[in-house]
Protein backbone atom coordinates (compact mmCIF):
# COMPACT_ATOMS: atom_id res chain seq x y z
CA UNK A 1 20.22 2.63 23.06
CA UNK A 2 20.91 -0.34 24.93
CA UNK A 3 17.81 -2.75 25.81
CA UNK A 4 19.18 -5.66 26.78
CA UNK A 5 18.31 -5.16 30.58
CA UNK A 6 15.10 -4.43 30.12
CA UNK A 7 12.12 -7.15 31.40
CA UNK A 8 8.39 -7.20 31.58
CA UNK A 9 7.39 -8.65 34.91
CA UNK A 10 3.08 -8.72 33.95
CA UNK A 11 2.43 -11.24 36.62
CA UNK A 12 4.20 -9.73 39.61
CA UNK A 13 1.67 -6.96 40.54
CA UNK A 14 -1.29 -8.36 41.92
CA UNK A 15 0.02 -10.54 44.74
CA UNK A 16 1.23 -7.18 45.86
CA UNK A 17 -1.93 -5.57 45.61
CA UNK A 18 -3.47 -8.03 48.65
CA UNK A 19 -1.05 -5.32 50.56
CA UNK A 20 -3.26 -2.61 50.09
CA UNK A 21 -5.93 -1.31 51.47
CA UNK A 22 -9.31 -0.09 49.29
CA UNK A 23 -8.74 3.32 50.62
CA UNK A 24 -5.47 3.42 49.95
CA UNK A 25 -5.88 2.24 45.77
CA UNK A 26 -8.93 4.46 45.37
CA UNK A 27 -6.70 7.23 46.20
CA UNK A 28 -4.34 6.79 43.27
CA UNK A 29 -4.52 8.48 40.17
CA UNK A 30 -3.80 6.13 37.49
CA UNK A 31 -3.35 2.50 38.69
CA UNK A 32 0.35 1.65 37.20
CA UNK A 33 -0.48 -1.84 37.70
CA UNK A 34 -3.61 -1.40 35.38
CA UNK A 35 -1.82 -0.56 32.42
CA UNK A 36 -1.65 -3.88 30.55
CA UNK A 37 -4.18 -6.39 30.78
CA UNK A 38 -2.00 -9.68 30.64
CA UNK A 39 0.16 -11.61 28.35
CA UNK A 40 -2.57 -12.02 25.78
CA UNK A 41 -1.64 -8.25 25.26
CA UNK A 42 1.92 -8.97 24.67
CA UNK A 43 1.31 -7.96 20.94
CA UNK A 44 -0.42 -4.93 21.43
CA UNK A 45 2.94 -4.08 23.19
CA UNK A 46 5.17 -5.02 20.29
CA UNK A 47 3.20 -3.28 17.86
CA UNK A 48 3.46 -0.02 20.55
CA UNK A 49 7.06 -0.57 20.81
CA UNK A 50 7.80 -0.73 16.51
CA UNK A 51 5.34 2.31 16.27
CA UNK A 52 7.77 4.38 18.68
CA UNK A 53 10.89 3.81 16.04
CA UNK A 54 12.55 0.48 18.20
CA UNK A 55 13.94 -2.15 15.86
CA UNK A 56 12.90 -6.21 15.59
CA UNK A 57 16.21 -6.55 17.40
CA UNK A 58 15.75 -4.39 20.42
CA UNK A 59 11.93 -5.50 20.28
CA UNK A 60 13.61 -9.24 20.47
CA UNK A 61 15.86 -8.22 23.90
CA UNK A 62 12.96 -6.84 25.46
């Protein structure tokens, strides 16, 4: 598995949101954008990521 092209953008989301309207985000489901809670969660995500069987070096690329 290659996982060199893979990038988390955590800060690119909520200038977006300014787009919406209220209607419009109380109609979806499950929020993508409220998945992770900022870069102090960064760890929770590496911990996630070992748990699911990827290596310190694909962990590293990411």
């Amino acid at each position: 598995m290659c996982n060199s092209n893979i990038g988390l953008g955590l800060d690119m989301i909520e200038p977006f949101m300014k787009y919406d309207s209220p209607e419009y985000l109380a109609k979806m489901s499950r929020p993508d954008f409220d998945v992770v809670k900022g870069h102090s969660k960064m760890p929770e995500i590496v911990r996630a990521l070992a748990k699911r069987g990827y290596k310190d070096e694909a962990i590293k690329l990411i």
